[in-house]
Every structure is written in structure tokens, then in C-alpha cells.
Protein backbone atom coordinates (compact mmCIF):
# COMPACT_ATOMS: atom_id res chain seq x y z
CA UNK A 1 64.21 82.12 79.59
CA UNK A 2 65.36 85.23 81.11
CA UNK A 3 66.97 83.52 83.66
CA UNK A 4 69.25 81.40 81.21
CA UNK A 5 69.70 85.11 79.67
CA UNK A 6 71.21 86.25 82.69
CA UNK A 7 73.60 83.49 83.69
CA UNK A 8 74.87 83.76 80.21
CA UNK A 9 75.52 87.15 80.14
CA UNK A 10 77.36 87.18 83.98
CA UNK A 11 78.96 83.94 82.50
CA UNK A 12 80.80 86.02 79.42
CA UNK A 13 81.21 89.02 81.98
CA UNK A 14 83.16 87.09 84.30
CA UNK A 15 84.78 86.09 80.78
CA UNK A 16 86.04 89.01 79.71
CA UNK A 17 86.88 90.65 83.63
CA UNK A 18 89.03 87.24 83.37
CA UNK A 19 90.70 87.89 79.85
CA UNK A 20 91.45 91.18 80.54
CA UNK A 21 93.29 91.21 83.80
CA UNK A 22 95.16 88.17 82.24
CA UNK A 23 96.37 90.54 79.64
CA UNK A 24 96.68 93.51 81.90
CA UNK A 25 98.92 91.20 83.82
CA UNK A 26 100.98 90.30 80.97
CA UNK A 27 101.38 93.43 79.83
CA UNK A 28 102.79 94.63 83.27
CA UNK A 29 105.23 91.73 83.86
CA UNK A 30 106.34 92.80 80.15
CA UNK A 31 106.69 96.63 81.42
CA UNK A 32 108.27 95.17 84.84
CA UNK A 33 111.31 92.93 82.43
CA UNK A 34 112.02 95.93 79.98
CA UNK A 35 112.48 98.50 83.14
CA UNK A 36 114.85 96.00 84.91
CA UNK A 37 116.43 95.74 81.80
């Protein structure tokens, strides 16, 4: 049981790292558009 605990928890860890570089990313090719503007 604790073992199922664990994968799901490094499961929606490697979730969210995931999510938020995708919107880290987004928001710098945003940044990178408006300053070449």
C-alpha cells in the first residue's frame, strides 16, 4: 500500500515539474515576442 502511495505521489510530482516548466516556457516565448516587438 505504501508503495502504490509513493508511485502516485512521484507520478503527480513529475506532473506538476511537467505543467509548470510548460507554462514557464510559455510565458518566456511570450516575454521573448513582446521584446522583439
Amino acid at each position: 500500500m505504501t508503495a502504490v502511495l509513493f508511485l502516485l505521489a512521484l507520478t503527480l510530482a513529475v506532473y506538476a515539474l511537467t505543467v509548470a516548466l510548460a507554462v514557464e516556457d510559455t510565458a518566456y516565448d511570450t516575454s521573448v515576442r513582446e521584446a522583439r516587438r
